[in-house]
PDB file of N, CA and C in Angstrom:
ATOM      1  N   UNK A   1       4.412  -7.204  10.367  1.00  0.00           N
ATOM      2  CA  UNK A   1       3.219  -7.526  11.116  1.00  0.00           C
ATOM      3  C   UNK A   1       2.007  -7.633  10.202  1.00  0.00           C
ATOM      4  N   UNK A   2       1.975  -6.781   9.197  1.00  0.00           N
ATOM      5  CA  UNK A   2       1.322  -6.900   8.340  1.00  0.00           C
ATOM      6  C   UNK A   2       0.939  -8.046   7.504  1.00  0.00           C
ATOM      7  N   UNK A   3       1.801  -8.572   6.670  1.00  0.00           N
ATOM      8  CA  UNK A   3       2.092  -9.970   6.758  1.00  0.00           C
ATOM      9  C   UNK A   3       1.418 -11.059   6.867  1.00  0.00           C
ATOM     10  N   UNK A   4       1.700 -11.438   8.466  1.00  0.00           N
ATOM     11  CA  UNK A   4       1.017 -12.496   9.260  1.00  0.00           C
ATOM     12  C   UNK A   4      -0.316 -12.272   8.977  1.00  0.00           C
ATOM     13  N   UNK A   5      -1.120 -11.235   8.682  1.00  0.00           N
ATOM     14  CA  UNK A   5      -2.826 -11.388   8.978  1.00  0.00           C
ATOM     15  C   UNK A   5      -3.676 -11.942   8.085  1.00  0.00           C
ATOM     16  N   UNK A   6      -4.317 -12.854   8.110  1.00  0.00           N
ATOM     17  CA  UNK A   6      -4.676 -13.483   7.167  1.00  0.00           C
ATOM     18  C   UNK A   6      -6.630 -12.771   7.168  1.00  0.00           C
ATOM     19  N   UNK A   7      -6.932 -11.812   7.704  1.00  0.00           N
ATOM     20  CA  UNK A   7      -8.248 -11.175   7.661  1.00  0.00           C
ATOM     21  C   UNK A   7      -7.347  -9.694   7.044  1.00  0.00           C
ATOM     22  N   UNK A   8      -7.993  -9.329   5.580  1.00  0.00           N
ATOM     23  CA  UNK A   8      -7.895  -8.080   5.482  1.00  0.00           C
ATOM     24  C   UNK A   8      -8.070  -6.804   6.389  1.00  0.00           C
ATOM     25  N   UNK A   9      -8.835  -6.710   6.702  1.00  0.00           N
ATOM     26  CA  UNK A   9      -9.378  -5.479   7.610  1.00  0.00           C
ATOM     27  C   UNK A   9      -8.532  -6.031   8.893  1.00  0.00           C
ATOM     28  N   UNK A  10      -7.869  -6.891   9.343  1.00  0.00           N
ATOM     29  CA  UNK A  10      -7.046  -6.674  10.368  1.00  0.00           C
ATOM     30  C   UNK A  10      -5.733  -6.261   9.939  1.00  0.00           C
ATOM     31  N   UNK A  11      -5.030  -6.411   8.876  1.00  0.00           N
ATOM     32  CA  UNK A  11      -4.124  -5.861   8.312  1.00  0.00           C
ATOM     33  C   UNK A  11      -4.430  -4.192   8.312  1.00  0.00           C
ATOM     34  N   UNK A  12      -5.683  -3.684   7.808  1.00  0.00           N
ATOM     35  CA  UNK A  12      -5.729  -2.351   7.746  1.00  0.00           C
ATOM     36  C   UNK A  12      -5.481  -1.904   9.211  1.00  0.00           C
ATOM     37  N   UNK A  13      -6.060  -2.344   9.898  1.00  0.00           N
ATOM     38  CA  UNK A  13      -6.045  -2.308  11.942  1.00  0.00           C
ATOM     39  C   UNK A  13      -4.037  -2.190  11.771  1.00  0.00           C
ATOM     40  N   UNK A  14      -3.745  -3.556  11.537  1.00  0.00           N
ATOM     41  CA  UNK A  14      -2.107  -3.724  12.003  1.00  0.00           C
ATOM     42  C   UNK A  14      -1.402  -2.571  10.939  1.00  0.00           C
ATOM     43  N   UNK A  15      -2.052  -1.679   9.777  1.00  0.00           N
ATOM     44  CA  UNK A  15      -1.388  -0.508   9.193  1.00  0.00           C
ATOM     45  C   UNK A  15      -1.131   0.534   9.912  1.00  0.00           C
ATOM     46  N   UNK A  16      -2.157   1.186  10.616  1.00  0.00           N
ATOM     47  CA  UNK A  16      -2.323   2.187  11.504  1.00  0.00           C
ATOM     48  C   UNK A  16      -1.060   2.146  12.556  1.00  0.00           C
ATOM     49  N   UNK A  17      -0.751   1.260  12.753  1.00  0.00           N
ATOM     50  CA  UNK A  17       0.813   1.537  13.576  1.00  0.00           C
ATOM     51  C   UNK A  17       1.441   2.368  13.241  1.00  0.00           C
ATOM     52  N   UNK A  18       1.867   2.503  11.512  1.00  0.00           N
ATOM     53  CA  UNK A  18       2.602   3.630  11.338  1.00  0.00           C
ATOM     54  C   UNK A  18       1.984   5.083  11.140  1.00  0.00           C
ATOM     55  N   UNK A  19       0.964   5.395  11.701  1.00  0.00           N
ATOM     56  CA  UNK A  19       0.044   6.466  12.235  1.00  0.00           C
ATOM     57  C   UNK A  19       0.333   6.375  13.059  1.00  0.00           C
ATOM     58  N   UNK A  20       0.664   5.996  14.311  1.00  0.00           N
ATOM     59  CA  UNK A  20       0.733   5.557  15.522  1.00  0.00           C
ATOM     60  C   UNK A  20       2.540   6.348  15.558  1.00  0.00           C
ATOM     61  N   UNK A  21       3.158   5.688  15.157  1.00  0.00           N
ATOM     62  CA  UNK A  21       4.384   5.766  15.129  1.00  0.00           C
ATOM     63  C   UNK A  21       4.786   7.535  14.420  1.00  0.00           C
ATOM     64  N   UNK A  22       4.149   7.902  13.382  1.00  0.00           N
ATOM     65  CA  UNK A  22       4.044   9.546  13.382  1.00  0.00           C
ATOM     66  C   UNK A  22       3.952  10.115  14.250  1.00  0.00           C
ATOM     67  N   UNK A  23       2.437   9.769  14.898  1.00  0.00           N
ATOM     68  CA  UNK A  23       1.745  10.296  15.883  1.00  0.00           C
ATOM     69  C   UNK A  23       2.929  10.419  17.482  1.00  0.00           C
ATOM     70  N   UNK A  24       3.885   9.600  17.882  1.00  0.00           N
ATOM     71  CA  UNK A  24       4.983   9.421  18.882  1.00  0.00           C
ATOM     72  C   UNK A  24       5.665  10.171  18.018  1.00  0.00           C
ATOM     73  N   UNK A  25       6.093  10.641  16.529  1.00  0.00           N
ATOM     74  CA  UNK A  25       7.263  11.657  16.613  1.00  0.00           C
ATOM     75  C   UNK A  25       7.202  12.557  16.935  1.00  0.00           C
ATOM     76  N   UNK A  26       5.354  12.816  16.291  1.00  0.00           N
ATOM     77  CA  UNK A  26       5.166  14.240  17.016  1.00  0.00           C
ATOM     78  C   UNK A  26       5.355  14.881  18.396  1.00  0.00           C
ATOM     79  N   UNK A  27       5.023  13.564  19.273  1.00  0.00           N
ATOM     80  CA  UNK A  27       5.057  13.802  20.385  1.00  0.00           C
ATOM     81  C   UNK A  27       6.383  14.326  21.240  1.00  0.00           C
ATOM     82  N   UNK A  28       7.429  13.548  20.244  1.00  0.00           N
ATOM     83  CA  UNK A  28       8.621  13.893  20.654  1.00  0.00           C
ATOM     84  C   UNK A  28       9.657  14.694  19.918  1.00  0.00           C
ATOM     85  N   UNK A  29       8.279  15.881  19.109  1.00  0.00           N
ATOM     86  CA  UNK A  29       8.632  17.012  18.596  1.00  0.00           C
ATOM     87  C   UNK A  29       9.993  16.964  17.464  1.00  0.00           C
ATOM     88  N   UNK A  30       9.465  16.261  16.887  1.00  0.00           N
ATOM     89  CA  UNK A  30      10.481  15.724  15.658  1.00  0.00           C
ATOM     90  C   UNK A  30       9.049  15.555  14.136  1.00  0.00           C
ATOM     91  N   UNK A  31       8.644  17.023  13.978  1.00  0.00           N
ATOM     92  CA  UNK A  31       7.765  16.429  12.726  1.00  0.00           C
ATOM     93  C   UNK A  31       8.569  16.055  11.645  1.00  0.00           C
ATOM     94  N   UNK A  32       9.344  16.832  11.484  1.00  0.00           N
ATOM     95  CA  UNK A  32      10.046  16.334  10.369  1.00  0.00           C
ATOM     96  C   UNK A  32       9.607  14.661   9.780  1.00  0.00           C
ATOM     97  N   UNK A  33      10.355  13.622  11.028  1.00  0.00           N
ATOM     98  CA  UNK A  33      10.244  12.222  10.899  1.00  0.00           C
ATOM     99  C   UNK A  33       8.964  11.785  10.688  1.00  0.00           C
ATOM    100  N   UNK A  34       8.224  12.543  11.528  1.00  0.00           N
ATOM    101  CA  UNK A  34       6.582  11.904  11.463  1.00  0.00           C
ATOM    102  C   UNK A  34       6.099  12.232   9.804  1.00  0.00           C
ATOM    103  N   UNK A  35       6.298  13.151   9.340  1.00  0.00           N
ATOM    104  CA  UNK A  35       6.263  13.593   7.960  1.00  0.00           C
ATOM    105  C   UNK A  35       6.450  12.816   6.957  1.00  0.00           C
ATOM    106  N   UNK A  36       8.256  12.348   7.218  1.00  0.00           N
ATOM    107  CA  UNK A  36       8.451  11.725   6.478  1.00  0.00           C
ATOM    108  C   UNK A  36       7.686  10.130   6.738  1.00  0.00           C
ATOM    109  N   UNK A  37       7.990   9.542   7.571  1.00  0.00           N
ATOM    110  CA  UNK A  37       6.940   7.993   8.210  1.00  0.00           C
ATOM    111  C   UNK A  37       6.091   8.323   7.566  1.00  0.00           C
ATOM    112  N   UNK A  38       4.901   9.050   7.382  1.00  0.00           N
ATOM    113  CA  UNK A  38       3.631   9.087   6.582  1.00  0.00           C
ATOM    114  C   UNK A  38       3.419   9.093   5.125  1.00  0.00           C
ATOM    115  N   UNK A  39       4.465   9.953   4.572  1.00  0.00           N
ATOM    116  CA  UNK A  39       5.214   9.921   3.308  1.00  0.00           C
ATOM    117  C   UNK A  39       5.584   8.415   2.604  1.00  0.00           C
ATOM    118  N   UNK A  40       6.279   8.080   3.732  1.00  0.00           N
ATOM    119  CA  UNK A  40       6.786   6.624   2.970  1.00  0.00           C
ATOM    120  C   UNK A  40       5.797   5.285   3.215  1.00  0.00           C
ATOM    121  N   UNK A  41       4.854   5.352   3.830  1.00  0.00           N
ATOM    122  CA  UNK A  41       3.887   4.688   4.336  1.00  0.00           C
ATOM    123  C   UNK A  41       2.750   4.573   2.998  1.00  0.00           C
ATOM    124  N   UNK A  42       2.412   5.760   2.938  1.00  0.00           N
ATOM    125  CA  UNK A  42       1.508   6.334   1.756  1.00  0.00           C
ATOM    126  C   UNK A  42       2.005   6.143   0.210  1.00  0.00           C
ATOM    127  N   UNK A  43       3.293   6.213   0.511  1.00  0.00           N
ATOM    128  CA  UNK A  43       3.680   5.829  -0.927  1.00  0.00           C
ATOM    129  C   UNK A  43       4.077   4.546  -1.112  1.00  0.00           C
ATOM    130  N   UNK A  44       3.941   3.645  -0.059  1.00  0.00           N
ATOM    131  CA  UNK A  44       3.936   1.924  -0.425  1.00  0.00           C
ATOM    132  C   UNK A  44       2.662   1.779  -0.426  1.00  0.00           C
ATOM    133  N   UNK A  45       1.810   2.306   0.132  1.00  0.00           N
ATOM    134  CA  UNK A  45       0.384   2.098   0.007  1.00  0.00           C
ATOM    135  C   UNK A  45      -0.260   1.842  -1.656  1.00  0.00           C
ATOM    136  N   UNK A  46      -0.091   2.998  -2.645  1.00  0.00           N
ATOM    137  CA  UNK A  46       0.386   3.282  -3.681  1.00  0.00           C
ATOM    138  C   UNK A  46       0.991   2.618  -4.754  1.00  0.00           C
ATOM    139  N   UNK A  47       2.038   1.934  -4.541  1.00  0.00           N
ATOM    140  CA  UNK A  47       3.253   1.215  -5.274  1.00  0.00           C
ATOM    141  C   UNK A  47       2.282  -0.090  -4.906  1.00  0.00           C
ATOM    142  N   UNK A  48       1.887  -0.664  -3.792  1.00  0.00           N
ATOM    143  CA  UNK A  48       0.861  -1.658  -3.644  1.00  0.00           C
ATOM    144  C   UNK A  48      -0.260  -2.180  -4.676  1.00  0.00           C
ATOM    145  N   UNK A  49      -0.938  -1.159  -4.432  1.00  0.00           N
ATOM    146  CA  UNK A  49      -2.503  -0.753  -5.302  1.00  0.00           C
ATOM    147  C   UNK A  49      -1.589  -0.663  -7.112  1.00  0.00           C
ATOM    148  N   UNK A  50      -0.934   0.049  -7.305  1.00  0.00           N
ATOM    149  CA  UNK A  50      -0.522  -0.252  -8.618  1.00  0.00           C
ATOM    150  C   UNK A  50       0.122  -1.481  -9.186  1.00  0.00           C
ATOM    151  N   UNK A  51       0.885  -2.046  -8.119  1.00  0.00           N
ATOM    152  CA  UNK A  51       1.302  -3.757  -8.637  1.00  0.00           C
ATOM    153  C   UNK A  51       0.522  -4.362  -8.892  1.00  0.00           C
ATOM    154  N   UNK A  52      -1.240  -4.228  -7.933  1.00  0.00           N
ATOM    155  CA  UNK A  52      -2.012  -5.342  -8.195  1.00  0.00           C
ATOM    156  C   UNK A  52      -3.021  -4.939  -9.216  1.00  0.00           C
ATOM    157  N   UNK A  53      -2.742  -3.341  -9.944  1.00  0.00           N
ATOM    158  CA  UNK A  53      -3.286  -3.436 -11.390  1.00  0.00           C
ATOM    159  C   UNK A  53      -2.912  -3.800 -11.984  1.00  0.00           C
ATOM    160  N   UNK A  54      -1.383  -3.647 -12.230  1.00  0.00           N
ATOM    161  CA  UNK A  54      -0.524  -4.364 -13.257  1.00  0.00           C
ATOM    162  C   UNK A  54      -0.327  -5.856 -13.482  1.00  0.00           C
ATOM    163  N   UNK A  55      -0.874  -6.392 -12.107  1.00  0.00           N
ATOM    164  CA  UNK A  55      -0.750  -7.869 -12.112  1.00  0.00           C
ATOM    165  C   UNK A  55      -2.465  -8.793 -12.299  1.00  0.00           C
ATOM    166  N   UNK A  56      -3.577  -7.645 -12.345  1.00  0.00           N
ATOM    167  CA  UNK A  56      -4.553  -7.894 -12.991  1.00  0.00           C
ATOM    168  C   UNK A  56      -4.794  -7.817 -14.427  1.00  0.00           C
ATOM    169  N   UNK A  57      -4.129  -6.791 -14.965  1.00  0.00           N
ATOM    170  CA  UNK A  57      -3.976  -6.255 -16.412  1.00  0.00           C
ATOM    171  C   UNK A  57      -5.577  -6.095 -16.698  1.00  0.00           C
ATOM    172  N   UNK A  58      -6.362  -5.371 -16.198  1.00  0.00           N
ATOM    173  CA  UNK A  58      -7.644  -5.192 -16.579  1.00  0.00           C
ATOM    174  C   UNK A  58      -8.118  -4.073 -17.947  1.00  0.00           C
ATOM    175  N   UNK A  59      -7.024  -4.056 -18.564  1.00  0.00           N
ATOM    176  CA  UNK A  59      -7.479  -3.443 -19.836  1.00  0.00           C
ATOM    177  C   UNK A  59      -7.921  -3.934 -20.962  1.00  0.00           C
ATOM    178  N   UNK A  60      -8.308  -3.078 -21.940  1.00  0.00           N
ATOM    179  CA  UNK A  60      -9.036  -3.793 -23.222  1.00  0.00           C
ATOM    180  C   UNK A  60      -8.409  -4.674 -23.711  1.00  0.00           C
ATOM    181  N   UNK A  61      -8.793  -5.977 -23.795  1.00  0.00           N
ATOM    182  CA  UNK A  61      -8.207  -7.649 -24.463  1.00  0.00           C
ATOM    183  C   UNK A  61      -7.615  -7.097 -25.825  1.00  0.00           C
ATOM    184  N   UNK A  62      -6.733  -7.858 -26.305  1.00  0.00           N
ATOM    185  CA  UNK A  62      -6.144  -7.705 -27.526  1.00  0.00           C
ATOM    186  C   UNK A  62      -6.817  -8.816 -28.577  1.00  0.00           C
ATOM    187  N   UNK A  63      -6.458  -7.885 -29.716  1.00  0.00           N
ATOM    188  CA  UNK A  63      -7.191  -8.819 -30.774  1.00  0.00           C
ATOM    189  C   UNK A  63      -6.512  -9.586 -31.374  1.00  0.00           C
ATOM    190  N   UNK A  64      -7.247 -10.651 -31.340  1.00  0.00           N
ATOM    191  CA  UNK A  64      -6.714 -12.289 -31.828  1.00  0.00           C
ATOM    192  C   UNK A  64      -6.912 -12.367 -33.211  1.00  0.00           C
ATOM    193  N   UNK A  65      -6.452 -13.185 -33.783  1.00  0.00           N
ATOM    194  CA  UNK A  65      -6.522 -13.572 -35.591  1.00  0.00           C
ATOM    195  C   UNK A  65      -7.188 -14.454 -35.352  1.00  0.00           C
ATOM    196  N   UNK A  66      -7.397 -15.279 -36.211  1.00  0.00           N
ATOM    197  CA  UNK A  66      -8.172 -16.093 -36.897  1.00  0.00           C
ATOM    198  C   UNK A  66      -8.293 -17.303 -35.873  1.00  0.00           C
ATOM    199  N   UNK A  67      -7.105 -17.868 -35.773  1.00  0.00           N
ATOM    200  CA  UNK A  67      -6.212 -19.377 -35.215  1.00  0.00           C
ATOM    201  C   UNK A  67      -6.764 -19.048 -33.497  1.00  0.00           C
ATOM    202  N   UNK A  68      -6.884 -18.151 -32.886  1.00  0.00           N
ATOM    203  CA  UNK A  68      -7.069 -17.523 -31.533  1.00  0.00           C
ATOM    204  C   UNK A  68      -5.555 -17.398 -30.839  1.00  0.00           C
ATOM    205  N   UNK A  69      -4.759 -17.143 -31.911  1.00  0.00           N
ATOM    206  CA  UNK A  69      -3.037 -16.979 -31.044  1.00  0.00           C
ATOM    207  C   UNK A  69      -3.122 -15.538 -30.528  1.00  0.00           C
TER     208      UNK A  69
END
């Protein structure tokens, strides 16, 4: 669902489901699951935000020789 949204901040809106979806384990007295759902939610959150450093590479430029290779 996430996906489809082509407005950021509605994607953050369509994230909260799986808050939502904790929030029903609790209800049906299973924290365990809700625990884990938040766990694995949070840690793609994470794995996210670090792909798109790695795929910015915003660290100090490397030094070129002479030729600019």
């Amino acid at each position: 669902m996430c996906i489809t949204r082509k407005n950021p901040s509605l994607r953050a809106v369509a994230g909260s489901h799986a808050v939502a979806l904790a929030a029903l384990f609790v209800l049906l007295d299973a924290q365990f699951i809700a625990v884990l759902q938040v766990l694995v939610y949070a840690g793609a959150i994470m794995v996210l935000f670090l792909f798109v450093i790695m795929l910015l590479n915003l660290g100090r430029p490397a030094p070129t020789d002479i030729k600019g290779r």
